[in-house]
C-alpha atoms as a PDB file:
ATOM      1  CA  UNK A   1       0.254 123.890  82.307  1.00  0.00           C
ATOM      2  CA  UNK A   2       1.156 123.848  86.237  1.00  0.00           C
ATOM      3  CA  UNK A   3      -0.916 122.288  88.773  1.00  0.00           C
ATOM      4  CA  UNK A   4      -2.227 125.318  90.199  1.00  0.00           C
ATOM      5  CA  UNK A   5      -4.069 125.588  86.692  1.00  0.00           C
ATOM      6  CA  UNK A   6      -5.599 122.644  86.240  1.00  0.00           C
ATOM      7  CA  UNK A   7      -7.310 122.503  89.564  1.00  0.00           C
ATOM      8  CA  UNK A   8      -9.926 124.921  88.001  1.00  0.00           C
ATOM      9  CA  UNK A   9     -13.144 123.833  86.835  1.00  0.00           C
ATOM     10  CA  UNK A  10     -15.724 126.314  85.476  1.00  0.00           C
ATOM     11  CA  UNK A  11     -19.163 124.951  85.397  1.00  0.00           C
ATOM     12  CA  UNK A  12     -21.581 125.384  82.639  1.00  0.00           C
ATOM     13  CA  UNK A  13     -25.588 124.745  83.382  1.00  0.00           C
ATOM     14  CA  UNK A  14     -26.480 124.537  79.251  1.00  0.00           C
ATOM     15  CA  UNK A  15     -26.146 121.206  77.407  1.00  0.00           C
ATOM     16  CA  UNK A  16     -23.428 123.066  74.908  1.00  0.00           C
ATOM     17  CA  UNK A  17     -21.256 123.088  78.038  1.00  0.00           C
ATOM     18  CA  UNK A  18     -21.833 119.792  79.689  1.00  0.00           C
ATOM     19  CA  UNK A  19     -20.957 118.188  76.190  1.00  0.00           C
ATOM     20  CA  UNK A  20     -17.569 120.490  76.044  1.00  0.00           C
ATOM     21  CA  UNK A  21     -16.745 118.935  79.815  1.00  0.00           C
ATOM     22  CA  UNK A  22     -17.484 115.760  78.610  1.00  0.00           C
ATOM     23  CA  UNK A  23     -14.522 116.615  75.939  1.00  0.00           C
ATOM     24  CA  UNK A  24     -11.973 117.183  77.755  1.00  0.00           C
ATOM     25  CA  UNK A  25     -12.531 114.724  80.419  1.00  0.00           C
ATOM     26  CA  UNK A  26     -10.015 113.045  78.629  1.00  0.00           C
ATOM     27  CA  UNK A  27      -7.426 115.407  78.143  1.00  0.00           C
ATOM     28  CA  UNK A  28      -7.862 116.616  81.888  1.00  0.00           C
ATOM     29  CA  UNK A  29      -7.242 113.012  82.805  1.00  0.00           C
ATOM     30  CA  UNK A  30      -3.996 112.894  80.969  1.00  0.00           C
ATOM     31  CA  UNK A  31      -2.906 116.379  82.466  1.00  0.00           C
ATOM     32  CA  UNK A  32      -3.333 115.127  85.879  1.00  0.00           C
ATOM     33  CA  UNK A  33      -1.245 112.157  85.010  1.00  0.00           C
ATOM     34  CA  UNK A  34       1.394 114.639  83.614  1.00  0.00           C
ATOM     35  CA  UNK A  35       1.573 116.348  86.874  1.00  0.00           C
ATOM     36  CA  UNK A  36       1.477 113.948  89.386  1.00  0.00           C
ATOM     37  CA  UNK A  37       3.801 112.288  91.189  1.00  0.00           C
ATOM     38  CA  UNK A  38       1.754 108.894  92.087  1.00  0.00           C
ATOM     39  CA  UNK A  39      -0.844 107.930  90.658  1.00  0.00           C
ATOM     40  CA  UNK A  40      -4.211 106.389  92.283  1.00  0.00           C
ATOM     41  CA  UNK A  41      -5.973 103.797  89.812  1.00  0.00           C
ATOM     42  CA  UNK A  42      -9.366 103.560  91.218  1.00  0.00           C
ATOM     43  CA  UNK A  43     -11.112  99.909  90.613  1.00  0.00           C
ATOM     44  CA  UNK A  44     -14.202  98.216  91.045  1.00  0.00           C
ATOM     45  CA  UNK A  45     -13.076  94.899  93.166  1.00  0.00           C
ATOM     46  CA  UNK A  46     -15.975  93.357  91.242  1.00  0.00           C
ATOM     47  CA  UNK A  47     -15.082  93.619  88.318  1.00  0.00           C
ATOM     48  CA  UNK A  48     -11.588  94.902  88.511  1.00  0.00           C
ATOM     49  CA  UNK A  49     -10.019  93.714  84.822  1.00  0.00           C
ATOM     50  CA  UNK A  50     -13.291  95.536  83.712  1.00  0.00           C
ATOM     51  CA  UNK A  51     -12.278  98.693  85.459  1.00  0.00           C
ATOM     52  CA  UNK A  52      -8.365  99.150  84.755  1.00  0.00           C
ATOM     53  CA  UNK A  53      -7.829 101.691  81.891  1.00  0.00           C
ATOM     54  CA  UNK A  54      -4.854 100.167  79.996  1.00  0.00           C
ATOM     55  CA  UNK A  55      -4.517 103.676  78.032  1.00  0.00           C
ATOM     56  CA  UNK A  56      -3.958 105.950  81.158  1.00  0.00           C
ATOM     57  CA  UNK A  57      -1.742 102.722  82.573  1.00  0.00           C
ATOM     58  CA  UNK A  58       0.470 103.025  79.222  1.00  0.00           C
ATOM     59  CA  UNK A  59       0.790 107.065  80.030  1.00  0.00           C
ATOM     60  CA  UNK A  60       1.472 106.312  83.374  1.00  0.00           C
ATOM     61  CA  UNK A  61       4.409 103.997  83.200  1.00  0.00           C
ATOM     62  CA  UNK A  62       5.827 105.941  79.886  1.00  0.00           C
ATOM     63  CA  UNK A  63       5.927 108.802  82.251  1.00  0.00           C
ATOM     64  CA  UNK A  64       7.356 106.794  84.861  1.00  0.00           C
ATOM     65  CA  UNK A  65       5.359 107.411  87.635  1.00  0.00           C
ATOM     66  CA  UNK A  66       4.515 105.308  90.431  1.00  0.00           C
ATOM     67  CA  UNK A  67       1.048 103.959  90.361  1.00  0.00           C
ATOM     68  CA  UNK A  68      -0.781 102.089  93.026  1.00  0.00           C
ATOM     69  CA  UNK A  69      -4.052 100.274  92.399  1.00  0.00           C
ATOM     70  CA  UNK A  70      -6.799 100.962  94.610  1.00  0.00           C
ATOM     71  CA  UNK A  71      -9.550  97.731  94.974  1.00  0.00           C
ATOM     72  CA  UNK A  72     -12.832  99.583  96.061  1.00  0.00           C
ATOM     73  CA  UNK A  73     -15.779  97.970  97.223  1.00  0.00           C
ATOM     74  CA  UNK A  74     -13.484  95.138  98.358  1.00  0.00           C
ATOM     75  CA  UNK A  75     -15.995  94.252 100.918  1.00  0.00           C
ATOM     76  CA  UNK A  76     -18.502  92.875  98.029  1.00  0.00           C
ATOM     77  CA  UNK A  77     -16.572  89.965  96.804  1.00  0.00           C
ATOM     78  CA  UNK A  78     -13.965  87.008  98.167  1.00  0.00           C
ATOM     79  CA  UNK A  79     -10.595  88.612  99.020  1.00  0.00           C
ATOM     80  CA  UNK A  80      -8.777  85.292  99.016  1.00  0.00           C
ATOM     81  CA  UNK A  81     -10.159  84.738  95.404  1.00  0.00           C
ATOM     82  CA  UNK A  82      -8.959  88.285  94.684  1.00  0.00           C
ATOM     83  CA  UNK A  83      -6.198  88.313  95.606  1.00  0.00           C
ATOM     84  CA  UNK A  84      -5.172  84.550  93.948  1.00  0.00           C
ATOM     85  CA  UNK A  85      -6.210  86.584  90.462  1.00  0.00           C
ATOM     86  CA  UNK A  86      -4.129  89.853  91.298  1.00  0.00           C
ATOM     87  CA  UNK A  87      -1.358  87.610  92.113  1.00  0.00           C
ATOM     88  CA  UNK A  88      -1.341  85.796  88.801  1.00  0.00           C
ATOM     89  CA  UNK A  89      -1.640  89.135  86.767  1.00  0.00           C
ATOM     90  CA  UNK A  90       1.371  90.369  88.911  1.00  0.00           C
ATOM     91  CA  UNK A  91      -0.581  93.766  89.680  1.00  0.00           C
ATOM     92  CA  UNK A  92       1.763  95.707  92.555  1.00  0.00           C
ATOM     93  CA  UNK A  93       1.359  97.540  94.691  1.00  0.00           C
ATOM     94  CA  UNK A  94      -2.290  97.418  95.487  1.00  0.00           C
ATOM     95  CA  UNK A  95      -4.250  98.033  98.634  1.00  0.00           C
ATOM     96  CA  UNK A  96      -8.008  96.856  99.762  1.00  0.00           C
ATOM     97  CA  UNK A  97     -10.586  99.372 100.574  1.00  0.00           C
ATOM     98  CA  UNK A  98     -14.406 100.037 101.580  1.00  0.00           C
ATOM     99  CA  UNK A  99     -15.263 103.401 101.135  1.00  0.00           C
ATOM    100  CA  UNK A 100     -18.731 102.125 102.429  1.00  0.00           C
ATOM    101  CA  UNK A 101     -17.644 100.465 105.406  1.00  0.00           C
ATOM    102  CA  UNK A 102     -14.704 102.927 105.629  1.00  0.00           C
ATOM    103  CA  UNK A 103     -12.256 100.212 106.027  1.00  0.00           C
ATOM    104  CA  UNK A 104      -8.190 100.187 104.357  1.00  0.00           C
ATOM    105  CA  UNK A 105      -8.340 104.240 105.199  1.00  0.00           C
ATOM    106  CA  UNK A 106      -5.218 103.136 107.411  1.00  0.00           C
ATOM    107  CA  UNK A 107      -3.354 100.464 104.662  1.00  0.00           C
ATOM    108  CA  UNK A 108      -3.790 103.403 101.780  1.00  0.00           C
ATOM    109  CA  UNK A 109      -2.386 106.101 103.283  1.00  0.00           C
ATOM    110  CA  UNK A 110       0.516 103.932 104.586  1.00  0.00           C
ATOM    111  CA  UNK A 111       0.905 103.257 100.773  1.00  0.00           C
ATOM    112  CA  UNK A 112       0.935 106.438  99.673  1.00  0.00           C
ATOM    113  CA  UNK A 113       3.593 107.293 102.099  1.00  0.00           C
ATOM    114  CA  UNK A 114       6.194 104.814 101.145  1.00  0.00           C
ATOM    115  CA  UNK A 115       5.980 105.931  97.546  1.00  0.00           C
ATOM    116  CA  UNK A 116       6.080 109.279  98.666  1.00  0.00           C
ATOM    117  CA  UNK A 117       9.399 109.027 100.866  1.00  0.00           C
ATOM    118  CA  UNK A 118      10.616 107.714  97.475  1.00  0.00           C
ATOM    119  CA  UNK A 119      10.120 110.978  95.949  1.00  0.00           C
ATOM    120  CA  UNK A 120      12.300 114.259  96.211  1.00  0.00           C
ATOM    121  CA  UNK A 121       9.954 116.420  96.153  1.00  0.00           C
ATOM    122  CA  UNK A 122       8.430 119.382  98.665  1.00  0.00           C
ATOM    123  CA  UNK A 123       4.971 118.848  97.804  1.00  0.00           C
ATOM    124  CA  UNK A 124       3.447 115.447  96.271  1.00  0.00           C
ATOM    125  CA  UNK A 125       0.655 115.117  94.151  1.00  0.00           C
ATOM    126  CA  UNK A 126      -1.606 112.383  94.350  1.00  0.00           C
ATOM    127  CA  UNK A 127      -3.604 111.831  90.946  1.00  0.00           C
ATOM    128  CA  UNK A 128      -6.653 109.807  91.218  1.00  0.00           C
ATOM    129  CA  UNK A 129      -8.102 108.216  87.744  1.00  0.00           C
ATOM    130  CA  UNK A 130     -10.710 105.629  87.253  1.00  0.00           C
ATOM    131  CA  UNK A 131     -13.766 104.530  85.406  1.00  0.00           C
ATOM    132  CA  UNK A 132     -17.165 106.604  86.308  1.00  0.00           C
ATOM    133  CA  UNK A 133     -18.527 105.329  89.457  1.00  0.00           C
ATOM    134  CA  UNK A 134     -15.572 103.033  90.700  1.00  0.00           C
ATOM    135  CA  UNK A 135     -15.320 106.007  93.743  1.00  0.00           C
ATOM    136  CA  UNK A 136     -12.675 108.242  93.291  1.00  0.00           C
ATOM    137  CA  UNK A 137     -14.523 111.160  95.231  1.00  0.00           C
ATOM    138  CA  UNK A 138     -15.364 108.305  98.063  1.00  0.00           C
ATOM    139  CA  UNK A 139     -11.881 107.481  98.583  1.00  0.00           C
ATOM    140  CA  UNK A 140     -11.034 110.599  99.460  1.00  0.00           C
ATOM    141  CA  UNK A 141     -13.467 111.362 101.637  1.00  0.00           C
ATOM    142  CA  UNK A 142     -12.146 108.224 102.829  1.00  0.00           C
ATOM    143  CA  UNK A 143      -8.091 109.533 103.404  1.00  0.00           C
ATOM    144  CA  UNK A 144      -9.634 112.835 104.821  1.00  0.00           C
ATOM    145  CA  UNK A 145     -11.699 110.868 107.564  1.00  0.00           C
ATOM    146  CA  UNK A 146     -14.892 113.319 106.182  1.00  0.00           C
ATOM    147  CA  UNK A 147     -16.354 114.807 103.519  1.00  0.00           C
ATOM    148  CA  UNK A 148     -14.657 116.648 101.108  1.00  0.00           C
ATOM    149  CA  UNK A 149     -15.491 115.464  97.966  1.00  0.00           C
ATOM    150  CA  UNK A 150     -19.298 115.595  97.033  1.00  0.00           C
ATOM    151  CA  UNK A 151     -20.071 112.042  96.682  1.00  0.00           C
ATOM    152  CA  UNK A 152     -22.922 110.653  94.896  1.00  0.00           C
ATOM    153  CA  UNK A 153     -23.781 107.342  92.784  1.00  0.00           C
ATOM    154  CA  UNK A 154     -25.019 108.873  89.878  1.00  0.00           C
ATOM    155  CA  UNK A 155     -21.911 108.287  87.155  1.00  0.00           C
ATOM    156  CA  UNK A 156     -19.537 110.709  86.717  1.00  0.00           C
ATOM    157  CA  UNK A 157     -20.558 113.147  89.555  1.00  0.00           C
ATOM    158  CA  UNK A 158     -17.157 114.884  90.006  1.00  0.00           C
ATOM    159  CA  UNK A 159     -17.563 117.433  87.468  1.00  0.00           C
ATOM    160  CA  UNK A 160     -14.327 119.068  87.449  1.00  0.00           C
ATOM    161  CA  UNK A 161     -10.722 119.021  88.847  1.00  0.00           C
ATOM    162  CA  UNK A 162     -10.452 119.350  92.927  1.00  0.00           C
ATOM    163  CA  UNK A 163      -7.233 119.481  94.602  1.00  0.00           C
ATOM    164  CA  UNK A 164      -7.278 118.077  98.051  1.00  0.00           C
ATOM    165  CA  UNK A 165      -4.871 118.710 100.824  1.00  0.00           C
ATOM    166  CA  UNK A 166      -3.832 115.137 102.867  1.00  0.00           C
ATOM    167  CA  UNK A 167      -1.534 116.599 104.554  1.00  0.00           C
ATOM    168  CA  UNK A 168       1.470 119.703 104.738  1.00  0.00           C
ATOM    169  CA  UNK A 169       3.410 117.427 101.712  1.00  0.00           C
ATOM    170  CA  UNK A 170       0.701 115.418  99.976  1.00  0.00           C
ATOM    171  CA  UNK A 171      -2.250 116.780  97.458  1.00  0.00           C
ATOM    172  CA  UNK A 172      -4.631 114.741  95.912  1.00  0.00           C
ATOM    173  CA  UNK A 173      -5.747 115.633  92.432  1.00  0.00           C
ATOM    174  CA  UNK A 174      -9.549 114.086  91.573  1.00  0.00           C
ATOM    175  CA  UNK A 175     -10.364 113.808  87.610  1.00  0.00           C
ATOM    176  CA  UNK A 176     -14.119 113.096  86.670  1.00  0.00           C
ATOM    177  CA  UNK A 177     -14.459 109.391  85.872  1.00  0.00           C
ATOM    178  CA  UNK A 178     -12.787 109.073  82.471  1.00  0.00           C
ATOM    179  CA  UNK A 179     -14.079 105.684  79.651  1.00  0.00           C
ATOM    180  CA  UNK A 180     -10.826 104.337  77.536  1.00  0.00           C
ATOM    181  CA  UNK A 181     -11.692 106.478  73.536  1.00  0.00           C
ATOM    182  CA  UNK A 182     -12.248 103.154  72.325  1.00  0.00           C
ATOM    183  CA  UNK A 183     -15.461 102.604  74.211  1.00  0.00           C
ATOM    184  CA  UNK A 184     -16.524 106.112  73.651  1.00  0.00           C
ATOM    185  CA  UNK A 185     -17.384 105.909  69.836  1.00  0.00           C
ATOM    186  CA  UNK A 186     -19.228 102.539  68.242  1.00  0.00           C
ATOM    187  CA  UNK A 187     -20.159 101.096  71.107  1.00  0.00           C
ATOM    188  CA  UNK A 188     -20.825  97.557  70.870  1.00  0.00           C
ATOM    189  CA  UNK A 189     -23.530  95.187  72.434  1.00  0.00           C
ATOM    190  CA  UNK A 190     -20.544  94.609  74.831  1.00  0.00           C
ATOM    191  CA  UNK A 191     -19.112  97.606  76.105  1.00  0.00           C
ATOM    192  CA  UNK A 192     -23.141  98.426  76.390  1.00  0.00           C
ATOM    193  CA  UNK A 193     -23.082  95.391  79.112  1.00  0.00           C
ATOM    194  CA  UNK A 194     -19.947  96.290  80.344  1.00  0.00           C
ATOM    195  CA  UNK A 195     -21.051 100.046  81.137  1.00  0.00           C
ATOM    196  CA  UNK A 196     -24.089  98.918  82.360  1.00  0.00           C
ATOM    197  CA  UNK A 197     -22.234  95.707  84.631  1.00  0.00           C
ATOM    198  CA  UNK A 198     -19.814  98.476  86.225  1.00  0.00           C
ATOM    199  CA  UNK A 199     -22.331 101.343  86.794  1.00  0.00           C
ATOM    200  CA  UNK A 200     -20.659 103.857  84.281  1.00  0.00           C
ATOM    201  CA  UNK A 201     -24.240 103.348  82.424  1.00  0.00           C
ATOM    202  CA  UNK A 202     -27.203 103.785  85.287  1.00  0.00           C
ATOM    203  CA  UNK A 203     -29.946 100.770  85.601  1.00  0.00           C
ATOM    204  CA  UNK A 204     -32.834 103.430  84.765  1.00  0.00           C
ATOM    205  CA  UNK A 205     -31.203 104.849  81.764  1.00  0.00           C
ATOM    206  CA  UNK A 206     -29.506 101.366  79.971  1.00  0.00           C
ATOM    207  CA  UNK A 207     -31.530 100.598  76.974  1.00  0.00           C
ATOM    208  CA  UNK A 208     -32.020  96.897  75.822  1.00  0.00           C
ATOM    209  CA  UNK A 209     -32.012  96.035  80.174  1.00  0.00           C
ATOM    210  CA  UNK A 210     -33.532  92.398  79.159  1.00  0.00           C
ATOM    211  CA  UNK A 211     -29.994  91.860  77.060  1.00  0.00           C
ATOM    212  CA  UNK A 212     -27.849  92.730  79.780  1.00  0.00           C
ATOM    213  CA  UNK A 213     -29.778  90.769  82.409  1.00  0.00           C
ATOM    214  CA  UNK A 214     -29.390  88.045  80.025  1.00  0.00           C
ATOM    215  CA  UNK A 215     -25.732  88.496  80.016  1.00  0.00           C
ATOM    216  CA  UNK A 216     -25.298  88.634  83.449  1.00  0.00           C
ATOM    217  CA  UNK A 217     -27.287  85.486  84.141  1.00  0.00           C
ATOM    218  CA  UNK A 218     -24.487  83.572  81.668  1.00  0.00           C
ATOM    219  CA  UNK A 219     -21.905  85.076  83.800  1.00  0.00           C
ATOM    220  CA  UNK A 220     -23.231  84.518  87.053  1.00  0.00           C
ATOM    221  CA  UNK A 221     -24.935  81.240  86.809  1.00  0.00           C
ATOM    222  CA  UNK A 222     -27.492  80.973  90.358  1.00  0.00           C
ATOM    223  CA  UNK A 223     -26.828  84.509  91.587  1.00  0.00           C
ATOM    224  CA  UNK A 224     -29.738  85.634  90.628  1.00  0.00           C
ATOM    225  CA  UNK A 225     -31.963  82.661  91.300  1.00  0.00           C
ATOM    226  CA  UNK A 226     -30.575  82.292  94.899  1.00  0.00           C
ATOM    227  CA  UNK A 227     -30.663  86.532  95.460  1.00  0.00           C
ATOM    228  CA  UNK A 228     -34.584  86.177  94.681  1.00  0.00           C
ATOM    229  CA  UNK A 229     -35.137  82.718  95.537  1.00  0.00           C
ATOM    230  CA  UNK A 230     -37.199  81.870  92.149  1.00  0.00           C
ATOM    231  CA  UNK A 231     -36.163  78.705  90.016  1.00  0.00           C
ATOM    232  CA  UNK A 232     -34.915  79.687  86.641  1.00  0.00           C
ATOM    233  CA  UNK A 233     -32.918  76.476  85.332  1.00  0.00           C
ATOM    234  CA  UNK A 234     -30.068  79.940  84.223  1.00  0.00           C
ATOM    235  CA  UNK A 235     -33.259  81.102  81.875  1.00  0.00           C
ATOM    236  CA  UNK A 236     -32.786  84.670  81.859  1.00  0.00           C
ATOM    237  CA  UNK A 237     -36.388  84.759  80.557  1.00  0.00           C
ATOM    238  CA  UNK A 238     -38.051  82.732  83.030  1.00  0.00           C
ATOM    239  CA  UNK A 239     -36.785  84.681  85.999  1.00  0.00           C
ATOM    240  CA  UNK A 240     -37.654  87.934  84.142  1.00  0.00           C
ATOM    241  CA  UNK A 241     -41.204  86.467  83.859  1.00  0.00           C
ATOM    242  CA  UNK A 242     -41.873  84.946  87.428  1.00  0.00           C
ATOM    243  CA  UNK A 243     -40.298  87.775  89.173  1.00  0.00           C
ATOM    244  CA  UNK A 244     -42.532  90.207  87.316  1.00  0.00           C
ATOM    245  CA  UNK A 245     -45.389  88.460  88.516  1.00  0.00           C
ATOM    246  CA  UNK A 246     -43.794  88.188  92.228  1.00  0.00           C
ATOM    247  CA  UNK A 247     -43.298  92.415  91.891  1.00  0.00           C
ATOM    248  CA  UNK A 248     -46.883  92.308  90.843  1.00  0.00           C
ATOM    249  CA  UNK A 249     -44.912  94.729  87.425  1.00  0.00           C
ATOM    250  CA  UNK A 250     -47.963  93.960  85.418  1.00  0.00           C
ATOM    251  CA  UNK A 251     -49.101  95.259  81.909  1.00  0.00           C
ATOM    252  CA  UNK A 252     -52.510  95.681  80.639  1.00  0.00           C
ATOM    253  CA  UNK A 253     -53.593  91.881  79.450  1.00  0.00           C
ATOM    254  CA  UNK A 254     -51.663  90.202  82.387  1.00  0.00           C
ATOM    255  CA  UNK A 255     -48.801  90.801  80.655  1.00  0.00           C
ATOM    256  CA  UNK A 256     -45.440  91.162  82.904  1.00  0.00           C
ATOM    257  CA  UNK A 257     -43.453  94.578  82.532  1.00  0.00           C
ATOM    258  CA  UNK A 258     -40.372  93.059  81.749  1.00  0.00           C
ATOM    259  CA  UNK A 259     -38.196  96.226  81.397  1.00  0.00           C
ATOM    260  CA  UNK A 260     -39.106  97.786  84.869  1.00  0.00           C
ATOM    261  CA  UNK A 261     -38.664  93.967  86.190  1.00  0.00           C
ATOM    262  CA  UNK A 262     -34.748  94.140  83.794  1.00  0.00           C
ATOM    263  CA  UNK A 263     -34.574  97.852  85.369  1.00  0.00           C
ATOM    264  CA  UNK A 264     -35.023  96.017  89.000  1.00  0.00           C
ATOM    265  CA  UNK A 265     -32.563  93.422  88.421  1.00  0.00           C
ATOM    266  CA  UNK A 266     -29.883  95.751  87.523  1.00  0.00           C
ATOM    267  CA  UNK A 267     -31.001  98.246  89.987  1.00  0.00           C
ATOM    268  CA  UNK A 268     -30.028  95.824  92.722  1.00  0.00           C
ATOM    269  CA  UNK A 269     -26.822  94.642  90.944  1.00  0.00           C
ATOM    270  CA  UNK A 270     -25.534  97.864  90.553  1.00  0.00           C
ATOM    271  CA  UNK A 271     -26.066  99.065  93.856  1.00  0.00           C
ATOM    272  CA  UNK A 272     -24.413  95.607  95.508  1.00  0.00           C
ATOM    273  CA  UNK A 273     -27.261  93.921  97.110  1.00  0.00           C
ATOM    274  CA  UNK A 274     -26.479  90.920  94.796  1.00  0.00           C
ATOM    275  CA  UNK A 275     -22.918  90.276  95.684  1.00  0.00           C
ATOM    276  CA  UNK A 276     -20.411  88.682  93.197  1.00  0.00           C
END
């Protein structure tokens, strides 16, 4: 299959449809690997380890092409921390950015040009893969300097395959946000926290919200308690129940609605006003 091919997407408005998409998301992902020249992994700087998709990464170096790894939403954590941990895993080359702040537009493209100069080639293609909702579409908006890319922050937004011109010698190829097979069938109570921890699982559609809040709170011991300055002693719980009341998320009986007040938690996780 050439390039030119694969850029096509046909949309389908019945369910039968979306579920055949959802299909070959996969297999779309791995064709875009097999035709491009660099590849663009796409991470979460959150929760980057998380976010990497060893599968594509084993494709990707058995097919000996050149990957760089792209930190996104780098402005939500501690770079120096970062970038100690990304050290000590020996991940190269790499490059910062904040598709919300618009910031490492300059550093990527740089990077994408060395590898590029690297390659005998006419035309380059640029394949971008990565978790739902780590911002593949975002970053490049962010290497066009505008929109070009719908952009959204409902998961997996990119429906189909786009092929974006950088510039006369370098394409970028976008893939829908692709989850490793292995989380895709028996999901467990942790890749349920994991999906919902990394947005590829939306706070108002999770189930069980109260576990994953509860999870979170053993990761992040005081985040939460200093985010909504309530006293919890780590007692996922008892911040459940005392911000419920604060919310005024109240059931018939007095009784607090503790999966809008879960929903709320995540809501604000998810969408980085409770930084890591």
């Amino acid at each position: 299959m050439t390039a030119k091919n694969i850029f096509v997407s046909k949309r389908g408005n019945n369910a039968a449809n979306q579920n055949q998409h959802k299909i070959k998301y996969p297999e779309i992902a791995r064709q875009v690997i097999s035709e491009s020249d660099i590849v663009l992994e796409i991470l979460d700087s959150r929760f980057w380890k998380e976010t990497r998709n060893f599968e594509f990464e084993k494709q990707i170096k058995k097919q000996k092409k050149r990957l760089i790894f792209i930190f996104n939403k780098s402005d939500l954590i501690d770079r120096k921390k970062l970038i100690k941990e990304i050290d000590e895993n020996s991940i190269y080359p790499y490059v910062f950015v904040s598709c919300k702040s618009r910031k490492g537009s300059s550093d990527l493209r740089k990077r994408i040009q060395i590898e590029a100069k690297k390659i005998d080639k006419d035309k380059i293609y640029v394949g971008l893969i990565g978790y739902p909702n780590t911002g593949k579409s975002s970053v490049i908006n962010l290497l066009r300097g505008h929109s070009v890319a719908r952009v959204a922050s409902e998961s997996g937004f990119t429906k189909g395959m786009q092929k974006v011109k950088i510039t006369e010698k370098i394409y970028l190829i976008d893939t829908p946000g692709v989850i490793p097979s292995s989380e895709n069938s028996n999901l467990s109570v942790k890749d349920l926290v994991k999906h919902a921890q990394i947005n590829v699982r939306m706070w108002d559609k999770v189930k069980e919200p109260e576990m994953i809040v509860d999870d979170l709170m053993k990761k992040y011991p005081e985040l939460f308690e200093k985010f909504y300055k309530i006293k919890a002693n780590g007692n996922s719980e008892i911040l459940i129940e005392k911000l419920g009341r604060k919310k005024g998320f109240l059931l018939k009986g007095d009784e607090i609605d503790r999966d809008r007040t879960s929903r709320l938690i995540l809501r604000n996780f998810q969408e980085g006003r409770i930084r890591v």
